[in-house]
Structure formats: C-alpha cells, structure tokens
Protein backbone atom coordinates (compact mmCIF):
# COMPACT_ATOMS: atom_id res chain seq x y z
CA UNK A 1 24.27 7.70 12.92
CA UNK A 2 22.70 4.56 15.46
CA UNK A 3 19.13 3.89 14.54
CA UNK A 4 16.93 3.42 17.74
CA UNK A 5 14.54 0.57 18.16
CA UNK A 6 12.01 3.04 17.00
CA UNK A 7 13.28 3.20 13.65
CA UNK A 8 13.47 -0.32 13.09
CA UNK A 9 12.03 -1.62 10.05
CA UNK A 10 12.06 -5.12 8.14
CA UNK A 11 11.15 -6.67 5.02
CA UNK A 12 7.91 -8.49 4.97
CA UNK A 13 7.01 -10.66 1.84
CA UNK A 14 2.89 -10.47 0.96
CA UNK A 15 1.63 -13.37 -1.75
CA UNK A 16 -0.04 -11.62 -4.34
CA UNK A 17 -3.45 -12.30 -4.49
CA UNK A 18 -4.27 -12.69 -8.39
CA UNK A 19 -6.91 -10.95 -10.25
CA UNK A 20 -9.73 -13.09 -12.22
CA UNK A 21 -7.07 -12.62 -15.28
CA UNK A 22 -4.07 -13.69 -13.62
CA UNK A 23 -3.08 -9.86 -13.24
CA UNK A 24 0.03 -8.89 -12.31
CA UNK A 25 1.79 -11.55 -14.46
CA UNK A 26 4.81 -10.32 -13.42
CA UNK A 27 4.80 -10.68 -9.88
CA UNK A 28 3.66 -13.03 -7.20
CA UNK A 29 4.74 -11.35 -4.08
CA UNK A 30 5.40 -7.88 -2.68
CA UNK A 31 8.31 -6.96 0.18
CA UNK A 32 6.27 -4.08 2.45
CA UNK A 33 8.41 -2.59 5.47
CA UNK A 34 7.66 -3.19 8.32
CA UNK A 35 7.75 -1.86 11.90
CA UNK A 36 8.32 -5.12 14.51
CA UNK A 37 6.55 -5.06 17.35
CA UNK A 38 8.30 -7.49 19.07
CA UNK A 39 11.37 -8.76 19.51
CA UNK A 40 10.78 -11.62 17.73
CA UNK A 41 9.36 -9.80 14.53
CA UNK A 42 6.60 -12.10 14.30
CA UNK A 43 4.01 -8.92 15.06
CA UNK A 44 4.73 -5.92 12.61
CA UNK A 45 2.83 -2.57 11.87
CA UNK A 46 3.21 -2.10 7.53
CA UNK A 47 4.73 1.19 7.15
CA UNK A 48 4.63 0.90 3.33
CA UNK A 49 1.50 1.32 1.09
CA UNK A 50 1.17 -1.60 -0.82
CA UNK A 51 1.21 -1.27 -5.04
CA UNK A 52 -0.53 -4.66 -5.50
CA UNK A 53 -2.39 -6.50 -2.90
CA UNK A 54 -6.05 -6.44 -1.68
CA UNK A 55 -5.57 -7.97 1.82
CA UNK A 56 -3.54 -5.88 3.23
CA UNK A 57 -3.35 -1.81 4.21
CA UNK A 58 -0.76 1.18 5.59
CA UNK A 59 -0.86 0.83 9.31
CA UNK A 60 -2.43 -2.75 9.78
CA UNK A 61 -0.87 -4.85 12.46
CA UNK A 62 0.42 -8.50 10.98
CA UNK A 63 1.63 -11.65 12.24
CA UNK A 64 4.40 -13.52 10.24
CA UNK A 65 6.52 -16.54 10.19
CA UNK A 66 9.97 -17.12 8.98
CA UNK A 67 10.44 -19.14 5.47
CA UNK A 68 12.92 -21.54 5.20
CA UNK A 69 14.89 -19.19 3.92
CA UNK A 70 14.42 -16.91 7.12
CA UNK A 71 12.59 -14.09 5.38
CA UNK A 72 9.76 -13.22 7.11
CA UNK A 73 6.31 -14.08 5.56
CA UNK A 74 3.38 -12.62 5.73
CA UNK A 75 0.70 -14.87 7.79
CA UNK A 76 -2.72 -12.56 8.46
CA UNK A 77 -3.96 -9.61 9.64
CA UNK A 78 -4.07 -9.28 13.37
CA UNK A 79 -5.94 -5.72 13.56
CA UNK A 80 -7.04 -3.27 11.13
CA UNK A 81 -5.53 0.33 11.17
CA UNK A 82 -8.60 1.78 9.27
CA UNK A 83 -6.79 2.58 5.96
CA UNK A 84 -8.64 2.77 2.22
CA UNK A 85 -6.09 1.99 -0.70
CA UNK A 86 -6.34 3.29 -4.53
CA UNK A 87 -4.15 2.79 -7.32
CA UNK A 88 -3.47 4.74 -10.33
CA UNK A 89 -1.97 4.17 -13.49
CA UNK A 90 -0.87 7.27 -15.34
CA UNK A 91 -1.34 7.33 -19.14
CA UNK A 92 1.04 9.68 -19.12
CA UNK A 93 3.83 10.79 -16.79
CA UNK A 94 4.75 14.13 -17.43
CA UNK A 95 1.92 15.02 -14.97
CA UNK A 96 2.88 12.63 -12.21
CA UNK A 97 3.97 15.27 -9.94
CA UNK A 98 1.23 17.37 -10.20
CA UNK A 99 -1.19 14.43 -9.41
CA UNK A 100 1.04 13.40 -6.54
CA UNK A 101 0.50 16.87 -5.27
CA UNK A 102 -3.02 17.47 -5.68
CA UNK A 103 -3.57 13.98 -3.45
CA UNK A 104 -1.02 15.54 -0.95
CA UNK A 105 -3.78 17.69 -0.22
CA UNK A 106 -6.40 16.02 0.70
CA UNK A 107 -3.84 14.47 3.46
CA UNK A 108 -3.44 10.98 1.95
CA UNK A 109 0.21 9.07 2.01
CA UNK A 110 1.32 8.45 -1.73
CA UNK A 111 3.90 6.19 -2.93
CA UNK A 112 4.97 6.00 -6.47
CA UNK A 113 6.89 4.05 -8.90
CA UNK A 114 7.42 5.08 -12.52
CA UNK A 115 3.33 5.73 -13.59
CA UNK A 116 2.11 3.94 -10.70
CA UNK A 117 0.64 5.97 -7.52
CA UNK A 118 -0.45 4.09 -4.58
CA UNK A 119 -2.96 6.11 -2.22
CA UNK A 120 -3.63 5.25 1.45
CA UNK A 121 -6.49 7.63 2.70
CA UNK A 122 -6.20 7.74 6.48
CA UNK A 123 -9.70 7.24 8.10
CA UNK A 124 -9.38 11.10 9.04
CA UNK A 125 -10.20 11.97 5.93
CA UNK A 126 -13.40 12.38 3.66
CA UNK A 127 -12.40 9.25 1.35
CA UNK A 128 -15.31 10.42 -0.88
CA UNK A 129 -13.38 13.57 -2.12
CA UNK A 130 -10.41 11.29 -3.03
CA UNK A 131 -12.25 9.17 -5.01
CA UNK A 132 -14.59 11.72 -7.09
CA UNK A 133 -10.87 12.82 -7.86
CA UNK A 134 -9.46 9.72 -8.99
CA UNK A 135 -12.91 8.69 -10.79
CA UNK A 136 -12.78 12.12 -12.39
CA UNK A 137 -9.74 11.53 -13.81
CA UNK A 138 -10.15 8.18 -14.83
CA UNK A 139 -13.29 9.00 -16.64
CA UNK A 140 -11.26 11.86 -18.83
CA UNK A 141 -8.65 8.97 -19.51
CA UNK A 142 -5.89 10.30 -17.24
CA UNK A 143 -5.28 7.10 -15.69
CA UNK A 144 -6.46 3.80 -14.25
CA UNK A 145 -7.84 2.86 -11.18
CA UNK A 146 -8.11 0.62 -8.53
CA UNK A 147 -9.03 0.00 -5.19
CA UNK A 148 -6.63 -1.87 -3.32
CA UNK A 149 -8.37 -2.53 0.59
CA UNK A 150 -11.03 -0.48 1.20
CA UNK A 151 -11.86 0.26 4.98
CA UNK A 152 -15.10 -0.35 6.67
C-alpha cells in the first residue's frame, strides 16, 4: 500500500526542557511525529502528544532545522493549535486501561507507555472536568500528575 502526501509523517527531535531537579535524568530529548507542511520539512504540525516537554503541544505548528546529522530539530513554535497537556503516572497498572478509557470520554487524545498516560485536551472540551478527574485521582494516590503545556 503507497502512502499519499497526506500521510506523511517525520521524526522531529524536542530538547527536553529540565525540571528544577534535573527531572527526567534519563532523557534529554524526545522524537514527536510530525506532519510536514512543506516540502522542505522545515514547517511541521506535531501529530504526537508529547510524554515530557512543556514547550510544546498536539497540533502546534513548528519550524525546524536539520542537525548535522540531518535529523530534523526542533527550532520554535510558529502557531499554537490550542491544546492543554497532562501527565499521569500510574501507581499501579493493572488499571491502566480503565483510566485510558474513562479519559476517552471526555474526548481527549491519550498516549501511553508502560504507567505513563499523556493527555491532550482539545480546546473543544471543558478542560476543567479533565482535571477534577486527574486531581481526584491523584489526591486518592492513584497516580501522579503533571501539566505538560497548558493552553491560554
């Protein structure tokens, strides 16, 4: 099967902003996909919710450059696309797919990885619901949180 044009997507690379604790230790960069809007790839639209940066959102238009190793970089963020991230960190992860479903329906995109959820709330929806939920559940020692870029 030929992928269109459309379906295009590349591998940006995002510097990791650290925490005041040098947090994650075990990372300094994240590889988001990517949709290229233009030929050149040096304007993209992230199609991937990001697990551990702050400056960055689902469905925010970027500029990048090439590295000398011809990966693309990222550079900075062209135009907003109105996104909120949160984080989670399961305490335990025999309920993952139950939390993963309850934030399906409030109509949020979720990505996970082992007991990490990433949350991107569109601005369509009441972000206030989604975070009594993940505050409620932090509070009762479900999980962690953490906002990741938090829309205007």
């Amino acid at each position: 099967m030929e992928s269109s044009q459309e379906d295009l997507v590349v591998e940006v690379r995002f510097k990791i902003e650290k925490g005041a604790e040098g947090h994650p230790r075990s990372r300094d960069a994240e590889a988001l996909l990517c949709k290229p809007l233009n030929q050149e790839c040096s304007m993209c639209l992230v199609k991937s919710i990001p697990f551990y940066l702050r400056n960055v959102a689902y469905g925010d238009t970027v500029s990048t450059e090439e590295d000398s190793f011809g990966r693309l970089q990222f550079k900075e963020v062209i135009e907003r696309g109105g996104y909120s991230i949160y984080r989670v960190l399961l305490r335990d992860s025999t309920n993952e797919e139950e939390v993963v479903q309850k934030l399906l329906d409030f109509d949020v995109l979720v990505e996970h990885e082992w007991n990490l959820i990433s949350i991107a709330v569109p601005p369509s929806v009441d972000a206030e619901a989604v975070v009594d939920y993940i505050l409620e559940g932090k509070t009762k020692g479900y999980w962690g949180a953490q906002d990741g870029y938090i829309s205007n």
